[in-house]
N, C-alpha and C. Protein backbone atom coordinates (compact mmCIF):
# COMPACT_ATOMS: atom_id res chain seq x y z
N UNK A 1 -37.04 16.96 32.92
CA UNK A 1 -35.97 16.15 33.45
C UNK A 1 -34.89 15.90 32.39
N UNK A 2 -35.40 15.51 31.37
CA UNK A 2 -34.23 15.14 30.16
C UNK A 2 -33.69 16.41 29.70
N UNK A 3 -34.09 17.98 30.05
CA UNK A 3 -33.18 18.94 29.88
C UNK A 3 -32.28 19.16 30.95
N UNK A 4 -32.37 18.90 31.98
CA UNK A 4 -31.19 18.95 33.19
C UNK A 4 -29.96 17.96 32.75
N UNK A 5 -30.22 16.89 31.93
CA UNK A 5 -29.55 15.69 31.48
C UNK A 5 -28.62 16.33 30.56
N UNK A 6 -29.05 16.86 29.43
CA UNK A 6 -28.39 17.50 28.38
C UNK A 6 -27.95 19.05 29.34
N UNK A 7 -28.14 19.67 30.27
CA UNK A 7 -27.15 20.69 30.25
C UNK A 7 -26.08 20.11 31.16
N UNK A 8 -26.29 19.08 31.93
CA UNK A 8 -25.40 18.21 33.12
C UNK A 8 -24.24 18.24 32.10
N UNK A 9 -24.41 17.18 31.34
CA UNK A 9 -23.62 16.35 29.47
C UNK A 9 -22.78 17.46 29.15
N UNK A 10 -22.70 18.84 29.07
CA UNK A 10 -22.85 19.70 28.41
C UNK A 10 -21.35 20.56 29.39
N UNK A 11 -22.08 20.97 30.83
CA UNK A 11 -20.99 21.02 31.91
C UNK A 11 -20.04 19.87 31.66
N UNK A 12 -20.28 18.66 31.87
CA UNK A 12 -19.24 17.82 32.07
C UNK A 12 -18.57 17.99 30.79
N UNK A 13 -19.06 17.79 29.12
CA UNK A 13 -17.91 18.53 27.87
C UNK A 13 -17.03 19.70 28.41
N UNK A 14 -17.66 20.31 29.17
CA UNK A 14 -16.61 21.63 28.54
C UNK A 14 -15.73 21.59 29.56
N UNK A 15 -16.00 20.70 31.04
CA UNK A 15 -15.04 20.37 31.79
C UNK A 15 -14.04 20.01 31.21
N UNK A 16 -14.25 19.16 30.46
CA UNK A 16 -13.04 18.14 29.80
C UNK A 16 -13.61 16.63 30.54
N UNK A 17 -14.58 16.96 31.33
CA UNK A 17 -14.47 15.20 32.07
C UNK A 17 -15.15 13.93 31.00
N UNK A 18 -15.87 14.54 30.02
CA UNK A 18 -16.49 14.10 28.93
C UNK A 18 -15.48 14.16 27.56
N UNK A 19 -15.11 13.39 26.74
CA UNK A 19 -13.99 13.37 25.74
C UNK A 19 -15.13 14.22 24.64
N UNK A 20 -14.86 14.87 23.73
CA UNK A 20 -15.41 14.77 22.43
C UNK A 20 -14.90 14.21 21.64
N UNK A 21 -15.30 13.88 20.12
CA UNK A 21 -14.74 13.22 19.64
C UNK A 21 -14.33 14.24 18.54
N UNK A 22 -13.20 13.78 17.78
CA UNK A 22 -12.25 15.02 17.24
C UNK A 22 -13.15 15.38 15.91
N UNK A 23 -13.12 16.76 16.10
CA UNK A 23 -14.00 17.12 14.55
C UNK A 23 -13.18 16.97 13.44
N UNK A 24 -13.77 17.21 12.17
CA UNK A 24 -12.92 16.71 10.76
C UNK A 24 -12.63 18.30 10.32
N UNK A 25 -11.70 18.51 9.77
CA UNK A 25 -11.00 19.66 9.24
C UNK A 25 -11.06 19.51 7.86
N UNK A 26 -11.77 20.94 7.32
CA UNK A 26 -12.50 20.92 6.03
C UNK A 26 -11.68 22.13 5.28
N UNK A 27 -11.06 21.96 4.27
CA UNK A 27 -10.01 23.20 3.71
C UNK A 27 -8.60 23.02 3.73
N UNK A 28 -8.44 21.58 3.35
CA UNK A 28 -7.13 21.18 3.68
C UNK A 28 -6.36 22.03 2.60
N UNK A 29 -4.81 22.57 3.64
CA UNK A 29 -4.48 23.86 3.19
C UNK A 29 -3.48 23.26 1.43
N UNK A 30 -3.45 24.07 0.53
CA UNK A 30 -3.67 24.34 -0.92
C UNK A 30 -3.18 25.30 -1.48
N UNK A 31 -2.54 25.09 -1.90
CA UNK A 31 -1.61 25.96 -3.21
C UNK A 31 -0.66 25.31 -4.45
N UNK A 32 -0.54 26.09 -5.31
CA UNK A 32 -0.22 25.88 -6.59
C UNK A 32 1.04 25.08 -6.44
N UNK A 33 1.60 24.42 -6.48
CA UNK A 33 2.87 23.23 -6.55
C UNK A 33 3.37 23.16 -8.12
N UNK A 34 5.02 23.44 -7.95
CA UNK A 34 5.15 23.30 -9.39
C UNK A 34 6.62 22.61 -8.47
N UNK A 35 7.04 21.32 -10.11
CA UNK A 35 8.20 20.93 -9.40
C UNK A 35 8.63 20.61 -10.73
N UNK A 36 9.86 20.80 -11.16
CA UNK A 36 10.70 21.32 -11.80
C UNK A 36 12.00 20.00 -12.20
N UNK A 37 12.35 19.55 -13.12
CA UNK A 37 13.51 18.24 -13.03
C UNK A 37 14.17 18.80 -14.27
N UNK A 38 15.28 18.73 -14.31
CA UNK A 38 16.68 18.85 -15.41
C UNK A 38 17.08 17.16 -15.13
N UNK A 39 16.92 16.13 -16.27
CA UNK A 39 17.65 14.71 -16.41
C UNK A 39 18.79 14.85 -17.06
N UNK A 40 19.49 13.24 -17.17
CA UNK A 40 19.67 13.39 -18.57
C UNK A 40 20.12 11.97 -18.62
N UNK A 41 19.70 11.54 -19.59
CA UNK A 41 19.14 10.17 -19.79
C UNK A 41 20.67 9.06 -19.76
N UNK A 42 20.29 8.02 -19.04
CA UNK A 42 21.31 7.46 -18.40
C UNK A 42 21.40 5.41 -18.84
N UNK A 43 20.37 5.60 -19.55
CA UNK A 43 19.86 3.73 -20.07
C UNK A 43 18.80 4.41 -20.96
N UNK A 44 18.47 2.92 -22.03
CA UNK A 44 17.33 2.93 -22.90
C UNK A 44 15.99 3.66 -22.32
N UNK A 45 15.96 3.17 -20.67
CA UNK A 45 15.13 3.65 -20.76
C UNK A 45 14.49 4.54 -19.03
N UNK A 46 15.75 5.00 -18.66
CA UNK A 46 16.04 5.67 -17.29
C UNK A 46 16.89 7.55 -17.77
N UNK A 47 16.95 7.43 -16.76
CA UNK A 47 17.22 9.38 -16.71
C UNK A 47 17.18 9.48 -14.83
N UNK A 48 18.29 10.21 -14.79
CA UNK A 48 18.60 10.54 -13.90
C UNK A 48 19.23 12.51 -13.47
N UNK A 49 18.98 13.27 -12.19
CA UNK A 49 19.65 14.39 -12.79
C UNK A 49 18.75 15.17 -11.22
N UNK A 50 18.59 16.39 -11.45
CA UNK A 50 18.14 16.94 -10.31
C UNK A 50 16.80 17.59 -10.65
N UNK A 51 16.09 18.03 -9.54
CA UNK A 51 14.80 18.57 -8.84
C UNK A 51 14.99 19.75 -8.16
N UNK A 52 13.82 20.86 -8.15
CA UNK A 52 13.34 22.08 -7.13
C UNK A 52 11.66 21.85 -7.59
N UNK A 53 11.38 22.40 -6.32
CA UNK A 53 10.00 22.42 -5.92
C UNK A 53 9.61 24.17 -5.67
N UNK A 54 8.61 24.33 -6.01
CA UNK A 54 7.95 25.88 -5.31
C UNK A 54 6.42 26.19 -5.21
N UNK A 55 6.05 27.06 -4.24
CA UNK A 55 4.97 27.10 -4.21
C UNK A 55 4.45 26.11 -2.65
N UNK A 56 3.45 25.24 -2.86
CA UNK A 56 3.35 24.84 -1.49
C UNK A 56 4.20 24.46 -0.65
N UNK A 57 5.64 24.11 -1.55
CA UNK A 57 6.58 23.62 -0.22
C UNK A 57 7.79 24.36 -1.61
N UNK A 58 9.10 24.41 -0.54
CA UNK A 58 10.32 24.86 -1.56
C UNK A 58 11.53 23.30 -0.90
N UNK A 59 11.58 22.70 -1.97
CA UNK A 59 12.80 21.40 -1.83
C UNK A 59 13.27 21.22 -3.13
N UNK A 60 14.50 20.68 -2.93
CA UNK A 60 15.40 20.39 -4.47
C UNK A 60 16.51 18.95 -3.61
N UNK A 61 16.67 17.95 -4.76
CA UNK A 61 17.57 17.29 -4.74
C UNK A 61 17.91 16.86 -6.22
N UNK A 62 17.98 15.03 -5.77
CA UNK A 62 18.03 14.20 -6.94
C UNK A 62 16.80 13.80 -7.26
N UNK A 63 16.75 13.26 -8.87
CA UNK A 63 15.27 12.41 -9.81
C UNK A 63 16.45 11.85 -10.44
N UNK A 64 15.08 10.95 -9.80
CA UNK A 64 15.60 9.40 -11.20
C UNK A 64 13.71 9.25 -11.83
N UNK A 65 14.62 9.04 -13.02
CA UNK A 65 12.99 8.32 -14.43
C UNK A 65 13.42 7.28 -14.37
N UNK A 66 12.39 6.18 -14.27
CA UNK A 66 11.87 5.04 -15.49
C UNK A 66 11.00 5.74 -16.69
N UNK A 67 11.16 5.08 -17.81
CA UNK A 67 10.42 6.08 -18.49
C UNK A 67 10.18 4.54 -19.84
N UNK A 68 8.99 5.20 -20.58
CA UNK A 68 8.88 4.25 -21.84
C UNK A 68 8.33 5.06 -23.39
N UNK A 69 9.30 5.45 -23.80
CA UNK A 69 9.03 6.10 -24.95
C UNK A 69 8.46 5.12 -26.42
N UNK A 70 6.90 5.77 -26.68
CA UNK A 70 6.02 5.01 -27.76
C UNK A 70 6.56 6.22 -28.77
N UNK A 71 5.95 6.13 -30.38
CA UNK A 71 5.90 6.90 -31.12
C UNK A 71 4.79 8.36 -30.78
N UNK A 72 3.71 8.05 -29.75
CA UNK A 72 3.34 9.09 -29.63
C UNK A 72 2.77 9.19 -28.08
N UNK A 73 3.56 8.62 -27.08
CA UNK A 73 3.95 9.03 -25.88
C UNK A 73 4.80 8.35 -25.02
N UNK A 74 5.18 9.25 -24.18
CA UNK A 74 6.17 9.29 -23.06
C UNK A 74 5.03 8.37 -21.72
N UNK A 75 5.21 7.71 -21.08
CA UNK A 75 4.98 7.17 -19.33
C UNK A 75 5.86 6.90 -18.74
N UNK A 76 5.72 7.01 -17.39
CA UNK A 76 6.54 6.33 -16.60
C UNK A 76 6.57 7.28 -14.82
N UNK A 77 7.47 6.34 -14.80
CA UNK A 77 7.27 6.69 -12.84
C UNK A 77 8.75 7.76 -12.19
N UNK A 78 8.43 8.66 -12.30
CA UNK A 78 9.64 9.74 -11.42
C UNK A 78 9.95 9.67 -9.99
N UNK A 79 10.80 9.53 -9.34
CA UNK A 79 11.28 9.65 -7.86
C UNK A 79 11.67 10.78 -7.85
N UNK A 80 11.57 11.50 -6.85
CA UNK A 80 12.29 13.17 -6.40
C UNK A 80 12.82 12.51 -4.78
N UNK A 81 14.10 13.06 -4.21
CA UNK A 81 14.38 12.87 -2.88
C UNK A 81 15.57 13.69 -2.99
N UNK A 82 14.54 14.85 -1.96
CA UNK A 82 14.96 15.87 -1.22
C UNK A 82 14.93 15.75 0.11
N UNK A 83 15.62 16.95 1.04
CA UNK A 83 15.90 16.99 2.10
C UNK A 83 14.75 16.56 3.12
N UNK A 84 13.32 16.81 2.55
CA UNK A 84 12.22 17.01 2.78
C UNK A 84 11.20 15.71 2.93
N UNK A 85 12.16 14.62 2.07
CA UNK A 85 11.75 13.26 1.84
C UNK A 85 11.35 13.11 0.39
N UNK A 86 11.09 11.80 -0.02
CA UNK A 86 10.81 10.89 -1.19
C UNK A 86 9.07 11.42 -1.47
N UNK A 87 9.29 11.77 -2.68
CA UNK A 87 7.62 12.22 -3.62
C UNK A 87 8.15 11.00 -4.92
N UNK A 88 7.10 10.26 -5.08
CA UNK A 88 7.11 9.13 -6.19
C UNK A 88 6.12 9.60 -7.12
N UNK A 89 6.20 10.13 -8.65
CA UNK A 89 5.18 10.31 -9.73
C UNK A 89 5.08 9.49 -10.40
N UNK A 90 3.86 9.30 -11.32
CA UNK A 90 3.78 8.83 -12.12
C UNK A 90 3.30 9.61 -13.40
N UNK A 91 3.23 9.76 -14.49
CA UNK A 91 2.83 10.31 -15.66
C UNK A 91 2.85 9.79 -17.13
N UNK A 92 1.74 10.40 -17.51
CA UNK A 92 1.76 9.98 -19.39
C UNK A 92 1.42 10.96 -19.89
N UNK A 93 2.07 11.11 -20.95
CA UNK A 93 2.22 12.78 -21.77
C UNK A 93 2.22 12.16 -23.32
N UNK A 94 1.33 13.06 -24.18
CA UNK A 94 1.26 13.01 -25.18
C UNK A 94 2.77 13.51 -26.08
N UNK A 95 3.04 12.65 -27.03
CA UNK A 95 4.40 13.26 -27.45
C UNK A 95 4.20 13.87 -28.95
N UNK A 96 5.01 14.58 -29.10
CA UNK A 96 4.90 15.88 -30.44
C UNK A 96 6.58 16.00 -30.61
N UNK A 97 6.94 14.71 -31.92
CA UNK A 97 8.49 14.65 -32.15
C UNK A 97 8.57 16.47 -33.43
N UNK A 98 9.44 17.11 -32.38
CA UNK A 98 9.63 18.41 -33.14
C UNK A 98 11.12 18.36 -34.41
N UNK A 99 11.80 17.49 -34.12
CA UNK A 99 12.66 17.00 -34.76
C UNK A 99 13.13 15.34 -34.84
N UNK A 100 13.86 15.45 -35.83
CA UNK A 100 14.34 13.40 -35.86
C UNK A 100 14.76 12.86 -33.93
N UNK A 101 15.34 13.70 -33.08
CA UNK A 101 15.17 13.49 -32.30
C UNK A 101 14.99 14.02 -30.82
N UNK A 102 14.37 15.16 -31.31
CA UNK A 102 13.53 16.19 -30.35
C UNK A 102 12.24 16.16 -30.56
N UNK A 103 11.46 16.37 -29.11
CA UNK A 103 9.90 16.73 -28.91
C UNK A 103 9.97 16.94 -27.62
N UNK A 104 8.50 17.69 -27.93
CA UNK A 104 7.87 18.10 -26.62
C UNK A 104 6.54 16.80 -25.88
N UNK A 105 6.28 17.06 -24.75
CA UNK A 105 4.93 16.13 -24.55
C UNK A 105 4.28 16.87 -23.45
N UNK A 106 3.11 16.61 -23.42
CA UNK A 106 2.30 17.48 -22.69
C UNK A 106 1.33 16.21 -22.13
N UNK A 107 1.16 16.36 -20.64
CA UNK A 107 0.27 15.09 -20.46
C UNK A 107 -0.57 15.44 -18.79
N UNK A 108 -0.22 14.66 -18.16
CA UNK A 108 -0.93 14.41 -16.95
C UNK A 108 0.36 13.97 -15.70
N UNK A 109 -0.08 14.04 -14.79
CA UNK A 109 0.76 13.36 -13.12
C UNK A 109 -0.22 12.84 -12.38
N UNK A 110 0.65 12.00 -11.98
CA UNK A 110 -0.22 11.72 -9.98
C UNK A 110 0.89 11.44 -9.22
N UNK A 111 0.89 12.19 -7.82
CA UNK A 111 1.56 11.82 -6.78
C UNK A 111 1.12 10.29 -6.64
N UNK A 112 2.02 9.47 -6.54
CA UNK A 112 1.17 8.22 -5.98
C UNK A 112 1.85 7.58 -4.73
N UNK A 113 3.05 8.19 -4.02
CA UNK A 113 3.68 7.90 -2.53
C UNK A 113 4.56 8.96 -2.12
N UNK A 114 4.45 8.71 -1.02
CA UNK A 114 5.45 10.36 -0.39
C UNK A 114 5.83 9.95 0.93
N UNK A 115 7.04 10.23 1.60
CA UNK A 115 7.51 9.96 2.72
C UNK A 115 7.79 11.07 3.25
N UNK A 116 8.59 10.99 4.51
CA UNK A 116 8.77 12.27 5.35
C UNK A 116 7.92 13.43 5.42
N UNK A 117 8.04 14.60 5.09
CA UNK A 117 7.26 15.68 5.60
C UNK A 117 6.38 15.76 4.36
N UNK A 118 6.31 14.95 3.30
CA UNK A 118 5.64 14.77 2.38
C UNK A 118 4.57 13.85 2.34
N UNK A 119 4.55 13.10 3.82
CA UNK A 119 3.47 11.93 3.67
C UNK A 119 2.37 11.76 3.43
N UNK A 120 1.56 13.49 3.77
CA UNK A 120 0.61 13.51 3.10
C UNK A 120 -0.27 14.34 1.71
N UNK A 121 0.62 14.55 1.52
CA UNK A 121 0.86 15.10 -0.18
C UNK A 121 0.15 14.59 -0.82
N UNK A 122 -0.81 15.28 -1.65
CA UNK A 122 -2.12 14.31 -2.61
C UNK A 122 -2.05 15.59 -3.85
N UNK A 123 -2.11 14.74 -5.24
CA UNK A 123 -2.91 15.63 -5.97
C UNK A 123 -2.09 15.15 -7.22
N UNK A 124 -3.03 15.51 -8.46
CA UNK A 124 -3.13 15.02 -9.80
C UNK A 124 -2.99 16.25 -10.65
N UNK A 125 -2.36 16.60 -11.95
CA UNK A 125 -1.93 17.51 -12.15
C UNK A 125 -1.52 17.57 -13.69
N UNK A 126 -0.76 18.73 -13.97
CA UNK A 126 -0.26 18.48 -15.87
C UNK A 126 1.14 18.81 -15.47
N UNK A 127 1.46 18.02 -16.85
CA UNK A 127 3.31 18.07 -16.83
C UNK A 127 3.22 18.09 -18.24
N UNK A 128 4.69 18.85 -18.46
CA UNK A 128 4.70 19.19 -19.98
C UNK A 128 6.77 19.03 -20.00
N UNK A 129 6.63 18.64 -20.82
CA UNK A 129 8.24 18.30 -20.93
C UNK A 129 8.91 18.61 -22.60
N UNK A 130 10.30 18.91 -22.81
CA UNK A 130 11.28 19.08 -23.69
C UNK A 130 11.93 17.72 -23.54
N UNK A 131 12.03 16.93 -24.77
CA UNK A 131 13.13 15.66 -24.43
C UNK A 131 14.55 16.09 -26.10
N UNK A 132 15.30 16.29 -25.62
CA UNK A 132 16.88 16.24 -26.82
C UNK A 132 17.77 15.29 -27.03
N UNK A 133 17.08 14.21 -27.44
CA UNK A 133 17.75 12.59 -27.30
C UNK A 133 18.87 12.76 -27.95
N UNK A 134 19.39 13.64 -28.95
CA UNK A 134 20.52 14.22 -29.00
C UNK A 134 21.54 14.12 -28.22
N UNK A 135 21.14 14.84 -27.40
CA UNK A 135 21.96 15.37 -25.90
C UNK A 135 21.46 14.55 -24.78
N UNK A 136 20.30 13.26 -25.08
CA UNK A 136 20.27 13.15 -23.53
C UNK A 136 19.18 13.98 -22.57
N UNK A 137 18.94 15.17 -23.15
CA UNK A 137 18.61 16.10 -21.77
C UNK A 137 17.33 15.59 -21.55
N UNK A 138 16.34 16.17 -20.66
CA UNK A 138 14.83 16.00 -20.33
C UNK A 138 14.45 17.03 -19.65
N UNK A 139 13.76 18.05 -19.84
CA UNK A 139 13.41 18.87 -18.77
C UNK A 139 11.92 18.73 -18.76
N UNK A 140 11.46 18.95 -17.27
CA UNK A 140 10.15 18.41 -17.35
C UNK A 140 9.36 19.55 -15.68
N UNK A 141 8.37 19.55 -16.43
CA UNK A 141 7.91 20.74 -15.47
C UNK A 141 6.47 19.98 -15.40
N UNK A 142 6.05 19.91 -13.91
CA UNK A 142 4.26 19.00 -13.45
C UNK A 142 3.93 20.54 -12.26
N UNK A 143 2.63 21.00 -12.84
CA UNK A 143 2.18 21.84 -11.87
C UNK A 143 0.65 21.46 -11.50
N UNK A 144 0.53 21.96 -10.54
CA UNK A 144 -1.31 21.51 -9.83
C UNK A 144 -1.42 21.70 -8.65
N UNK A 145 -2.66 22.55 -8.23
CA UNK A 145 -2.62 23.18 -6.93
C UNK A 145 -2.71 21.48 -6.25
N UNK A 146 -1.65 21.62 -4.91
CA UNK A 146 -1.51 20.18 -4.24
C UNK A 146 -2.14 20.66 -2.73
N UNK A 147 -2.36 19.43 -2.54
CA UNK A 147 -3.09 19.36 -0.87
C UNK A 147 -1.99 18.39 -0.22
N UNK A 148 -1.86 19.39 0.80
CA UNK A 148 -1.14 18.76 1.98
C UNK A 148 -1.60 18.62 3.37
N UNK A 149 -2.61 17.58 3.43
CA UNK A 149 -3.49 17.48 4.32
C UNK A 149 -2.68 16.35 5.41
């Protein structure tokens, strides 16, 4: 009797008259993300300037830095907003002054908010940057395969 029950259950699923409940999707899709910023420093301790993206998604606009320069590192929180919507970073990079006022830094990222077609954008990553306080400039490159689940 309780097998007539389970193939009844079974007809009525595949009718549709029975809901299932939604399965979980395993392989959220993944690829290498690199995103790319030219600043150039605009306050003690801000930078402003443009963005491109490639790899899991292709977008470019404006970045703005907050930023806090120690004797031997760089942190702080990056905005990107492109056509595509607002990606908010954060990062701390080890700094290596190559001159009185040039270095490089090499460190870490995290996405930590994303809007529009970016909302669900996840992933933690390395960034390595040129700063020419000279000039102002900042170029800064964060790559890491990202999930856009």
């Amino acid at each position: 009797m309780k097998g007539k029950g389970f193939i009844m259950m079974g007809m009525l699923a595949h009718a549709g008259v029975i809901q299932a409940s939604p399965r979980p999707i395993f392989g959220n899709p993944s690829e290498l993300l690199t995103i790319e910023t030219d600043l150039q420093v605009t306050g003690d301790n801000s930078a402003a300037g443009s963005f491109t993206t490639s790899g899991l998604f292709t977008d470019s606009g404006n970045a703005s830095d907050e930023f806090f320069i120690s004797k031997k590192t760089i942190q702080g929180v990056k905005t990107l907003v492109g056509a595509m919507g607002t990606i908010t970073i954060k990062f701390l990079a080890q700094l290596s002054w190559t001159g009185q006022k040039s270095g490089e830094a090499d460190g870490q990222f995290e996405i930590v908010s994303c809007t529009g077609l970016y909302k669900n954008l996840f992933r933690l990553g390395e960034s390595s940057a040129k700063l020419d306080l000279s000039t102002g400039r900042i170029l800064s490159i964060f790559t890491s395969i990202a999930y856009n689940y």
